[in-house]
PDB file of N, CA and C in Angstrom:
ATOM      1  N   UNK A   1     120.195 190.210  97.845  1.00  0.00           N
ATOM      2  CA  UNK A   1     120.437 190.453  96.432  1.00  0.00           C
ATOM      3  C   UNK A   1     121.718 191.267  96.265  1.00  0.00           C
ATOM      4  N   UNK A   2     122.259 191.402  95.033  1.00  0.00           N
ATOM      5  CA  UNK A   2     123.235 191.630  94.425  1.00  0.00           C
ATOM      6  C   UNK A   2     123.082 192.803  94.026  1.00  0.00           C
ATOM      7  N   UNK A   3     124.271 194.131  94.292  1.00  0.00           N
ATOM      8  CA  UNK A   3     123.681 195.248  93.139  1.00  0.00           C
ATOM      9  C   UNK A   3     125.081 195.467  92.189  1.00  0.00           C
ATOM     10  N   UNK A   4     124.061 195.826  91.331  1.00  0.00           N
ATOM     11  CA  UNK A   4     125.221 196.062  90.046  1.00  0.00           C
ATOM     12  C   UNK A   4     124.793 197.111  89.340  1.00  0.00           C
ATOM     13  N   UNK A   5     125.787 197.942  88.888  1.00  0.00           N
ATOM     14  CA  UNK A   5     125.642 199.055  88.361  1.00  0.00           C
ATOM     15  C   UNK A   5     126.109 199.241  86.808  1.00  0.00           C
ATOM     16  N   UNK A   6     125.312 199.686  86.309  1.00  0.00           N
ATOM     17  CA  UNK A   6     125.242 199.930  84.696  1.00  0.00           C
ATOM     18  C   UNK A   6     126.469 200.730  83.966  1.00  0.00           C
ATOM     19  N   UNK A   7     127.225 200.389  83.509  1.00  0.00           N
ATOM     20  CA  UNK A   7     128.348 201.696  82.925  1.00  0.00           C
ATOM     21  C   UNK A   7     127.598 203.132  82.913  1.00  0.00           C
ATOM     22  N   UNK A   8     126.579 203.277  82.143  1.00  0.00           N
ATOM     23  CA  UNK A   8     125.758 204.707  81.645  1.00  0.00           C
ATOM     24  C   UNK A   8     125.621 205.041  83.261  1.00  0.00           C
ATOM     25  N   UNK A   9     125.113 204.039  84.398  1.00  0.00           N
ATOM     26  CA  UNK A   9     124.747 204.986  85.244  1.00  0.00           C
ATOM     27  C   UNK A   9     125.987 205.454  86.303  1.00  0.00           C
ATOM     28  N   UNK A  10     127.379 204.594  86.041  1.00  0.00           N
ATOM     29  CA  UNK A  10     128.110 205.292  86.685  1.00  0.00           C
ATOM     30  C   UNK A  10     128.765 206.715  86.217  1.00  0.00           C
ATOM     31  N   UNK A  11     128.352 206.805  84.787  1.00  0.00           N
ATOM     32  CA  UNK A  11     128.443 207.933  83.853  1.00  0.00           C
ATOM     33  C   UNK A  11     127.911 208.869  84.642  1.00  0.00           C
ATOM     34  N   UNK A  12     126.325 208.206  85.071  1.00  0.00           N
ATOM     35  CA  UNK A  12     125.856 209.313  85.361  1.00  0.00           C
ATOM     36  C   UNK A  12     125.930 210.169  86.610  1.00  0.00           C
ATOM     37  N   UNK A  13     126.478 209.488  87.334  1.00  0.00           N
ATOM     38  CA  UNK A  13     127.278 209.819  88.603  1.00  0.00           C
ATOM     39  C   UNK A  13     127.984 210.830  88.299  1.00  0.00           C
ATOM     40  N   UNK A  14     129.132 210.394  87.625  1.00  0.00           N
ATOM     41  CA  UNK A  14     130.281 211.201  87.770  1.00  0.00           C
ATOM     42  C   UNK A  14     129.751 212.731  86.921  1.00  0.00           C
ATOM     43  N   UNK A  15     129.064 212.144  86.050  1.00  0.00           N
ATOM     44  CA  UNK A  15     128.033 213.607  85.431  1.00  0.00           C
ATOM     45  C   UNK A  15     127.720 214.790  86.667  1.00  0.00           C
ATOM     46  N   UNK A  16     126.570 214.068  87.646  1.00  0.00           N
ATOM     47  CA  UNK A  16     126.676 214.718  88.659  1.00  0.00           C
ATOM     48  C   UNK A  16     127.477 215.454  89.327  1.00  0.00           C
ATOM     49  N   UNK A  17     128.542 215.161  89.886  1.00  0.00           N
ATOM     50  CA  UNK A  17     129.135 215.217  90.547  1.00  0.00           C
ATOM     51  C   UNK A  17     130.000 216.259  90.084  1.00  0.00           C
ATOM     52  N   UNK A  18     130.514 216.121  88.919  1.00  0.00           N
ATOM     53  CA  UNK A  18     131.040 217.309  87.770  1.00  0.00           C
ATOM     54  C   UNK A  18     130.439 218.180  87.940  1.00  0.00           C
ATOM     55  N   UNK A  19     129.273 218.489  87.693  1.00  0.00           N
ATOM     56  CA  UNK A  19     128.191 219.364  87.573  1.00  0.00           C
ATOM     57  C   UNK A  19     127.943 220.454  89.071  1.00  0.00           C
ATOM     58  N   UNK A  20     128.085 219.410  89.895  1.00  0.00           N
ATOM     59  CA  UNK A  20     128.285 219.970  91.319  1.00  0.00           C
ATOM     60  C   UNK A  20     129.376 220.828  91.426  1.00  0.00           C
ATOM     61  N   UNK A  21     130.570 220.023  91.637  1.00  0.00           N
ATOM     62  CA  UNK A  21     131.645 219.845  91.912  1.00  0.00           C
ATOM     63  C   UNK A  21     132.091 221.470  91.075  1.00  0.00           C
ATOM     64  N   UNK A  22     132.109 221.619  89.572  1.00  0.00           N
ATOM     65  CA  UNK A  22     132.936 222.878  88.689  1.00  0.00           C
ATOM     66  C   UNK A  22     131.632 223.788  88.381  1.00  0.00           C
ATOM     67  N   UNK A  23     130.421 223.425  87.834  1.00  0.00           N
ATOM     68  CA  UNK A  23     129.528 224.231  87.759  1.00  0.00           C
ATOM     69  C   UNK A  23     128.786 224.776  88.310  1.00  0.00           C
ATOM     70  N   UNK A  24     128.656 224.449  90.041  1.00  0.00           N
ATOM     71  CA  UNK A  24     128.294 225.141  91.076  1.00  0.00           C
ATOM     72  C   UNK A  24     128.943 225.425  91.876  1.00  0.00           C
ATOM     73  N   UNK A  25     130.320 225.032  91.629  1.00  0.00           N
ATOM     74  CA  UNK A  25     131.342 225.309  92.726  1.00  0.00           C
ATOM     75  C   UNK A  25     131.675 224.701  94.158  1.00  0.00           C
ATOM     76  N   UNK A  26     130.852 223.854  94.085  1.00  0.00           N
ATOM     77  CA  UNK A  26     130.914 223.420  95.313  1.00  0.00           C
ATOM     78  C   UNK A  26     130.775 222.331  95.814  1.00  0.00           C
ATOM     79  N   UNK A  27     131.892 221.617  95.879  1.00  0.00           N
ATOM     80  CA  UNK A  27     132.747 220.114  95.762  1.00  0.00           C
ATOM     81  C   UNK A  27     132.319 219.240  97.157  1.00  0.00           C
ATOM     82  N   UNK A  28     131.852 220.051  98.757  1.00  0.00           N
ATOM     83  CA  UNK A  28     131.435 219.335  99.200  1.00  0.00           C
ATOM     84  C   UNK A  28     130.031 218.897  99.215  1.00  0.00           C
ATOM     85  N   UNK A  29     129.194 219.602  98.512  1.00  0.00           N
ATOM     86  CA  UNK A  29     127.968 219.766  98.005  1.00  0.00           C
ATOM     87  C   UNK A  29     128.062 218.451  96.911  1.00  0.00           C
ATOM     88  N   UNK A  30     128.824 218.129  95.923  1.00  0.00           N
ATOM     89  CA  UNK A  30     129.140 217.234  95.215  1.00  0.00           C
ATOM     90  C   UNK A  30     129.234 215.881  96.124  1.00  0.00           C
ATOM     91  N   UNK A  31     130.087 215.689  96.933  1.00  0.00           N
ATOM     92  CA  UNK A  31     130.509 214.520  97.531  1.00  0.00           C
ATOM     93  C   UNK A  31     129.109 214.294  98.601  1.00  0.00           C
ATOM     94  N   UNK A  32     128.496 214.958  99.178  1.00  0.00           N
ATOM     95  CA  UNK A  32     126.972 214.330  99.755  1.00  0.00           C
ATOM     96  C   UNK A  32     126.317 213.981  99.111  1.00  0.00           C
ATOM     97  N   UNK A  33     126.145 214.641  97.724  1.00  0.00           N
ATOM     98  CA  UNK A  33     124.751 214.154  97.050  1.00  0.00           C
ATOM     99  C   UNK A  33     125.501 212.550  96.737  1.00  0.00           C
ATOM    100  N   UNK A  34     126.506 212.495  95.915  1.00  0.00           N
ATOM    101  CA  UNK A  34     127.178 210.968  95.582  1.00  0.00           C
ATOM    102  C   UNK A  34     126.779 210.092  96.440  1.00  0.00           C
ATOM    103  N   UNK A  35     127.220 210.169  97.298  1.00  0.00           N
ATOM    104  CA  UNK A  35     127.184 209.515  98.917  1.00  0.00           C
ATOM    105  C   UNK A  35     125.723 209.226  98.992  1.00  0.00           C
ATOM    106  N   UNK A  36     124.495 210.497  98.910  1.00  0.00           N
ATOM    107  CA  UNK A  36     123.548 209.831  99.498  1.00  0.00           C
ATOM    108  C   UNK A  36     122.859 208.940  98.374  1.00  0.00           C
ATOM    109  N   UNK A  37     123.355 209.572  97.084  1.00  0.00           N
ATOM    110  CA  UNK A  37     122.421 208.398  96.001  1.00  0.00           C
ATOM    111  C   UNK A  37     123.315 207.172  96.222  1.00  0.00           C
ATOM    112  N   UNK A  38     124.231 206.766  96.750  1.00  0.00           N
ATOM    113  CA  UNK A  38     124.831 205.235  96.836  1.00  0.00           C
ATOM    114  C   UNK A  38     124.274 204.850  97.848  1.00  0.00           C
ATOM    115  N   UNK A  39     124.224 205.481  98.899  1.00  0.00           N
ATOM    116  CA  UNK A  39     123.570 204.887  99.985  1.00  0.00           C
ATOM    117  C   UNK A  39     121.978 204.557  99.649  1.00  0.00           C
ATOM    118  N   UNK A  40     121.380 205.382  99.102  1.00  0.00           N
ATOM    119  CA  UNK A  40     119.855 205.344  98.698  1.00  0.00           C
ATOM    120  C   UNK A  40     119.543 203.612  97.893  1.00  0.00           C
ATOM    121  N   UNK A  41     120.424 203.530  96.847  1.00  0.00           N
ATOM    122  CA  UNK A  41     120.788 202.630  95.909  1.00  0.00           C
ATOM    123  C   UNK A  41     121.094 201.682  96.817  1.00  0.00           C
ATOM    124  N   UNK A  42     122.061 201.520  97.423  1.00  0.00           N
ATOM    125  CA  UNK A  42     122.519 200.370  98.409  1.00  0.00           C
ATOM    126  C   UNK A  42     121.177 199.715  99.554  1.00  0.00           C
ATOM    127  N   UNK A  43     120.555 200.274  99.627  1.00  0.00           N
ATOM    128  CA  UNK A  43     119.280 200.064 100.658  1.00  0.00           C
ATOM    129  C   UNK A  43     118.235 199.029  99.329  1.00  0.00           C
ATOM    130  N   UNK A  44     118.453 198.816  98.030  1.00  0.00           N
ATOM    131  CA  UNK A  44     117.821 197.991  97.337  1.00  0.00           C
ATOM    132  C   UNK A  44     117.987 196.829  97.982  1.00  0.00           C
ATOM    133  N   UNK A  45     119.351 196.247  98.269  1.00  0.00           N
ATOM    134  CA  UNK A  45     120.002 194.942  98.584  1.00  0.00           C
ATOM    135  C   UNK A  45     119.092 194.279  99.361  1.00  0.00           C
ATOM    136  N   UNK A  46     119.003 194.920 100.224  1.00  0.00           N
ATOM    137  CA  UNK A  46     117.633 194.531 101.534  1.00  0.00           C
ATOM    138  C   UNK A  46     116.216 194.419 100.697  1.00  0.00           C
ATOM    139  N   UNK A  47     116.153 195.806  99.967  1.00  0.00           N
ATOM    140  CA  UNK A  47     114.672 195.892 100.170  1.00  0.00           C
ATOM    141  C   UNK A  47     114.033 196.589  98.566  1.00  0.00           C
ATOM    142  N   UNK A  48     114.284 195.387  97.520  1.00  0.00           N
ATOM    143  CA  UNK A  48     114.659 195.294  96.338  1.00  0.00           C
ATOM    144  C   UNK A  48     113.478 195.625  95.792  1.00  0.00           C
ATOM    145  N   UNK A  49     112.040 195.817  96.091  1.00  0.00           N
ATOM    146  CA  UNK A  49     110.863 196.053  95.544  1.00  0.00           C
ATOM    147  C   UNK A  49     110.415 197.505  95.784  1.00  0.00           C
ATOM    148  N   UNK A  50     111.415 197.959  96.991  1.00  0.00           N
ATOM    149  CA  UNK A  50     110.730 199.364  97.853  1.00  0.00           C
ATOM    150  C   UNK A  50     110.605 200.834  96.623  1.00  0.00           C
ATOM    151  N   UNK A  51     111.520 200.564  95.820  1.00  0.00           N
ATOM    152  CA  UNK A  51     110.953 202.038  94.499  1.00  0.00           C
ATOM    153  C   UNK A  51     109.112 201.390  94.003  1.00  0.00           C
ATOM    154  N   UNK A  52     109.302 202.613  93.232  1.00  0.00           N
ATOM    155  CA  UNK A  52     108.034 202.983  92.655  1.00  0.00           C
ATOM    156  C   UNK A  52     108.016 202.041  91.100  1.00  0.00           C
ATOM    157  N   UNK A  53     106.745 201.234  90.912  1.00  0.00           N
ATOM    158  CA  UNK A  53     106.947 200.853  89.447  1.00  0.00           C
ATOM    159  C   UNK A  53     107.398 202.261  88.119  1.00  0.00           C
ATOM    160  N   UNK A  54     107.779 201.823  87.337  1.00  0.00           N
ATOM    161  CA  UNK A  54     107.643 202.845  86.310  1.00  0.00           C
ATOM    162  C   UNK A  54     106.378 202.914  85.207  1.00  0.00           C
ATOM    163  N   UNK A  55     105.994 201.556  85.478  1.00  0.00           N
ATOM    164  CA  UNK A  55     104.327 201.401  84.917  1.00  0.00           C
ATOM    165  C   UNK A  55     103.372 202.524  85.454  1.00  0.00           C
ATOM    166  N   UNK A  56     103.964 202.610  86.704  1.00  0.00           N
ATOM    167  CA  UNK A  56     102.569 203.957  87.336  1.00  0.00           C
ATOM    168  C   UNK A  56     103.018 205.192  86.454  1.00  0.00           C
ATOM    169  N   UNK A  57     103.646 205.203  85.383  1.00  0.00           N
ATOM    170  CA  UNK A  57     104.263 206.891  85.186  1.00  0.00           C
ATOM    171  C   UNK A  57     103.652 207.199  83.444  1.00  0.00           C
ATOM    172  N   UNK A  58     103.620 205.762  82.777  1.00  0.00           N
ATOM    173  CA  UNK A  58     103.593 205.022  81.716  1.00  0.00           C
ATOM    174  C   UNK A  58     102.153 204.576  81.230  1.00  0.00           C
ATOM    175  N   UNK A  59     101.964 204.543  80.188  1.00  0.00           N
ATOM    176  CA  UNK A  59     101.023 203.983  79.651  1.00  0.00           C
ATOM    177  C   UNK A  59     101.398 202.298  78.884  1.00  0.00           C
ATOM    178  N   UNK A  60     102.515 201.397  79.283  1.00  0.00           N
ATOM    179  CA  UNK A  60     102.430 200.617  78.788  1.00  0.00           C
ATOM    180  C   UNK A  60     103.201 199.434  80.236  1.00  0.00           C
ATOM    181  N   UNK A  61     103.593 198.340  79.991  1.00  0.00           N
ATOM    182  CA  UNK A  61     104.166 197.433  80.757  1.00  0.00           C
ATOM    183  C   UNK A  61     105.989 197.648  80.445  1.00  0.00           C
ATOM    184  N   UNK A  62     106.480 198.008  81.373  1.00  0.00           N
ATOM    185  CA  UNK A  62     107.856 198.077  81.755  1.00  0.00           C
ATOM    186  C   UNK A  62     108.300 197.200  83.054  1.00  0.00           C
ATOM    187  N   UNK A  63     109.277 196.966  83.262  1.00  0.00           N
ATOM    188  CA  UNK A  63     109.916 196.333  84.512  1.00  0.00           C
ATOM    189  C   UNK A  63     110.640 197.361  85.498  1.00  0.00           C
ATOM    190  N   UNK A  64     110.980 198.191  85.042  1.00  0.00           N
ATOM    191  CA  UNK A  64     111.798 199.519  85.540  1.00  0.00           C
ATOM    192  C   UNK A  64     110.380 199.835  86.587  1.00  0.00           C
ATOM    193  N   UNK A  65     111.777 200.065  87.358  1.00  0.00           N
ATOM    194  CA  UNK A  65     111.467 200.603  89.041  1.00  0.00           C
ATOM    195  C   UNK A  65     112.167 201.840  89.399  1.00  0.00           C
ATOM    196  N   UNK A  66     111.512 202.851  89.962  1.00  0.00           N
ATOM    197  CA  UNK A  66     112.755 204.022  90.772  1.00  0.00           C
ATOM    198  C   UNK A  66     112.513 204.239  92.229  1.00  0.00           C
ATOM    199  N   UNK A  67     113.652 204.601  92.961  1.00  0.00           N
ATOM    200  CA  UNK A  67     113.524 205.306  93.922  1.00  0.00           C
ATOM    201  C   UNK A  67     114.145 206.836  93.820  1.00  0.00           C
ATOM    202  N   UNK A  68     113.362 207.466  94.718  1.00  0.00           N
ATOM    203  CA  UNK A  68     114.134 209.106  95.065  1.00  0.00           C
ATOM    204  C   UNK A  68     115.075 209.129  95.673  1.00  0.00           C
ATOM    205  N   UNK A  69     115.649 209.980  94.903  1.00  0.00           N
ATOM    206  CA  UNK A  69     117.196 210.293  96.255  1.00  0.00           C
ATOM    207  C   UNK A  69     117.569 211.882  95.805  1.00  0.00           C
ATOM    208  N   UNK A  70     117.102 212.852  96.534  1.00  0.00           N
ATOM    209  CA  UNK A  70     117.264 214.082  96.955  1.00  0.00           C
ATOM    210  C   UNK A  70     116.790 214.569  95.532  1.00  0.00           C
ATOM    211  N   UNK A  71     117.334 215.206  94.358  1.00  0.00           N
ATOM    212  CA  UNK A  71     116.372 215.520  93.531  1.00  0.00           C
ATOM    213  C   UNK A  71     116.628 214.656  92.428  1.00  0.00           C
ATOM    214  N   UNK A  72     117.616 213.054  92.494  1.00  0.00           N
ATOM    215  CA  UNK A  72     117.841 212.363  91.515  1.00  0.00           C
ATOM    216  C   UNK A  72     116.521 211.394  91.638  1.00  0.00           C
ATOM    217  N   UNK A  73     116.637 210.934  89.914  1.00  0.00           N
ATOM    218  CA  UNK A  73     115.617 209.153  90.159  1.00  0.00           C
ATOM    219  C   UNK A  73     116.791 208.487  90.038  1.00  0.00           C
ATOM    220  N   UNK A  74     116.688 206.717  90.676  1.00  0.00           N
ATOM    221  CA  UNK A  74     116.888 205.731  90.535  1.00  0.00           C
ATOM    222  C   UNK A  74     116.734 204.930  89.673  1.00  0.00           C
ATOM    223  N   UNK A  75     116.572 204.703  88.461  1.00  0.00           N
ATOM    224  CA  UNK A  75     116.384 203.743  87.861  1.00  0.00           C
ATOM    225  C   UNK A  75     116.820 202.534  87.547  1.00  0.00           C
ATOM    226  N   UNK A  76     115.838 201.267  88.127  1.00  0.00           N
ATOM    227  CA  UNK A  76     116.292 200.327  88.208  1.00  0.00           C
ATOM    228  C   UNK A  76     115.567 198.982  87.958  1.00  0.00           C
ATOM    229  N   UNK A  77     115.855 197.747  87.696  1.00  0.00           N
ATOM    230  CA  UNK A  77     115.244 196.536  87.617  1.00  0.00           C
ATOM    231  C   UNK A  77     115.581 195.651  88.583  1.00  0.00           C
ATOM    232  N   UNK A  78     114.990 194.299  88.768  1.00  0.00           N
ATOM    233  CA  UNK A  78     115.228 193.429  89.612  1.00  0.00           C
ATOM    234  C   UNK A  78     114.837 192.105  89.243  1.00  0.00           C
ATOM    235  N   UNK A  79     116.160 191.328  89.293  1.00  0.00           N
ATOM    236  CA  UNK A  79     115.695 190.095  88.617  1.00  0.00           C
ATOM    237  C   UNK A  79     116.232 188.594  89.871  1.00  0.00           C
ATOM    238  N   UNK A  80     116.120 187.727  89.713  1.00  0.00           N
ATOM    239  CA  UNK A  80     116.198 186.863  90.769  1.00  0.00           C
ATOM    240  C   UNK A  80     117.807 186.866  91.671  1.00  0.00           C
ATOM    241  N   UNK A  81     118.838 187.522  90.791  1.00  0.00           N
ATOM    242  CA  UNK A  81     119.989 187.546  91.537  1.00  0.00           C
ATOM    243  C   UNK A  81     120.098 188.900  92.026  1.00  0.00           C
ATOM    244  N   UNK A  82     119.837 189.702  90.849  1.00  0.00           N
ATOM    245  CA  UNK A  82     120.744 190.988  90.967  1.00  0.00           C
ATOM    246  C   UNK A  82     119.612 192.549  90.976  1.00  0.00           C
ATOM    247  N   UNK A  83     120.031 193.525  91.733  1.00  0.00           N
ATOM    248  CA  UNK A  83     118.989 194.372  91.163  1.00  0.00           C
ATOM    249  C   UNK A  83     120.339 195.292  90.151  1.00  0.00           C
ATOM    250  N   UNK A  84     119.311 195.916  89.238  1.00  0.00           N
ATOM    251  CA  UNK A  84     120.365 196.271  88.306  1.00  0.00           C
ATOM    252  C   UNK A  84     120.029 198.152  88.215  1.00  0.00           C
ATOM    253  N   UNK A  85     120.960 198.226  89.031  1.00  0.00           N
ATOM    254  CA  UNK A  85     120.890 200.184  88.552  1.00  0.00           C
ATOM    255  C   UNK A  85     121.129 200.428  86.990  1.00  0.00           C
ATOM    256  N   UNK A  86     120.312 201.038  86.214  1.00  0.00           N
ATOM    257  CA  UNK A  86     120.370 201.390  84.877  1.00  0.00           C
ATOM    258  C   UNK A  86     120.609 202.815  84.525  1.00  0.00           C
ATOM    259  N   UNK A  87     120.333 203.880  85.271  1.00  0.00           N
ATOM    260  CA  UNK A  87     120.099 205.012  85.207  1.00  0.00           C
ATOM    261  C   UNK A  87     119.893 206.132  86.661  1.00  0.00           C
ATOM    262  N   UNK A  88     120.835 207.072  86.225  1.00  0.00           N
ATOM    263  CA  UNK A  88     120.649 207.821  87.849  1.00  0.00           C
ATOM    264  C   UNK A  88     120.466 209.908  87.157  1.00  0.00           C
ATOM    265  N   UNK A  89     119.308 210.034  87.269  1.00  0.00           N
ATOM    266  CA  UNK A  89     118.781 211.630  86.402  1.00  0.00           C
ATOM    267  C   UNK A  89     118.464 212.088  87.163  1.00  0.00           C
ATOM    268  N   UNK A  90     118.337 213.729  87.130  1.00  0.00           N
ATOM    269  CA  UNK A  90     117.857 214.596  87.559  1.00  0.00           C
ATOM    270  C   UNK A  90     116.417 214.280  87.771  1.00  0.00           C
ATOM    271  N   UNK A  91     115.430 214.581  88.677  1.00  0.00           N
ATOM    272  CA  UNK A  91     114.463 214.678  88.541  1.00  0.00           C
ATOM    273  C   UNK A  91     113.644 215.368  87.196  1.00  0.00           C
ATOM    274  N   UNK A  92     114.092 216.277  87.211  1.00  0.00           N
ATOM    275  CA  UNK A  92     113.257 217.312  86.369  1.00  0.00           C
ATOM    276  C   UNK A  92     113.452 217.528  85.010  1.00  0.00           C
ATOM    277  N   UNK A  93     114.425 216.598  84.782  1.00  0.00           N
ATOM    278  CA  UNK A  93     114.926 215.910  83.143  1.00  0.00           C
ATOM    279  C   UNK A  93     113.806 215.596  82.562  1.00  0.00           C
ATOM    280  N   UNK A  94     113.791 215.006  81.019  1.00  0.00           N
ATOM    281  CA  UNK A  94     112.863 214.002  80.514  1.00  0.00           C
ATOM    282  C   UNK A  94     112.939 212.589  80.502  1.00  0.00           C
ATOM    283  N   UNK A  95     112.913 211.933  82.198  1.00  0.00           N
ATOM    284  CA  UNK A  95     113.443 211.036  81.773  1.00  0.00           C
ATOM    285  C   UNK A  95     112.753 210.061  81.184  1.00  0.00           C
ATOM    286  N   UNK A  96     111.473 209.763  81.018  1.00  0.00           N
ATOM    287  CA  UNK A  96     111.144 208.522  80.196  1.00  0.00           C
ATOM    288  C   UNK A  96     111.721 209.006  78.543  1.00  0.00           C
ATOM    289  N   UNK A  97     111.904 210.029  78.400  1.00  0.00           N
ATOM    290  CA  UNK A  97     112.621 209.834  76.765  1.00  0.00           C
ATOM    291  C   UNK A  97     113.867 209.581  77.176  1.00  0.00           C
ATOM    292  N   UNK A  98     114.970 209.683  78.259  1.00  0.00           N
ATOM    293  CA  UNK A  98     115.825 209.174  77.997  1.00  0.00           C
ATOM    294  C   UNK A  98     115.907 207.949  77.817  1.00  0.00           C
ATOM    295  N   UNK A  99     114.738 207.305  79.276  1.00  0.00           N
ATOM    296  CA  UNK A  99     115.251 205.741  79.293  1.00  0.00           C
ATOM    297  C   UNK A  99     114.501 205.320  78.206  1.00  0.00           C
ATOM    298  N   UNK A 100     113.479 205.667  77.359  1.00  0.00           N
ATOM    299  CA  UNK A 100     112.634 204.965  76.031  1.00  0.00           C
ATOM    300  C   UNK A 100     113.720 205.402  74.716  1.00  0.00           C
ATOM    301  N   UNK A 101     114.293 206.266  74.888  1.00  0.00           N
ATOM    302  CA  UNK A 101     114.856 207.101  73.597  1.00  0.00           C
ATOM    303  C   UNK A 101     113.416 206.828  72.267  1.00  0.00           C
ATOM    304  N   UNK A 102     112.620 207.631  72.618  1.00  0.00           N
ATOM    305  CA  UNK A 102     111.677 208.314  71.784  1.00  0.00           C
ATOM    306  C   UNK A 102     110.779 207.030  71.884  1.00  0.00           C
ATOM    307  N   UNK A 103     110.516 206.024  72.375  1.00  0.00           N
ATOM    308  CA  UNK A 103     109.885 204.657  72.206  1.00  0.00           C
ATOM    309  C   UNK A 103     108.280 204.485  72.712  1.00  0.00           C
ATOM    310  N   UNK A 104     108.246 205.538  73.583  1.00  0.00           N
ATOM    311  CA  UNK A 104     106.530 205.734  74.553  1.00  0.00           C
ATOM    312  C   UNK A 104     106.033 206.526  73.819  1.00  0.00           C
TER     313      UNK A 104
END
């Protein structure tokens, strides 16, 4: 499979990485975490089912899938070509209101 990445979630990268990088000061601390959520992300290609449904988190039917990567989620779908990164958050965010924007 194919991966492709969402504008918002390369946003959310570089969010990261900012965040690392000027607000903690510490730029090589920035460039591992990047690194390991691409690599984390890149391991879909192979093995495109291996995150967690987002139905287990939810009270309704979604397609969204995540995996962990150090204290980020993955958020992602998978459709017959491509898996599609949509979203890359903090763990400890809200993220079903981000990815629902108020909708659950």
């Amino acid at each position: 499979m194919k991966i492709r990445v969402a504008p918002i979630a390369l946003n959310d990268l570089m969010e990261i990485k900012r965040y690392i990088e000027k607000d903690l000061s510490n730029p090589i601390a920035a460039k591992n975490v990047i690194k390991g959520i691409i690599e984390d992300y890149s391991r879909l290609e192979s093995s495109p089912h291996m995150g967690t449904s987002l139905s287990t988190k939810v009270a309704f039917d979604t397609d969204y899938r995540f995996i962990v990567s150090g204290n980020y989620l993955i958020f992602y779908k998978v459709d017959e070509e491509y898996v599609s990164i949509y979203r890359i958050l903090y763990g400890r965010r809200d993220y079903l209101k981000i990815i629902f924007d108020d909708t659950y």
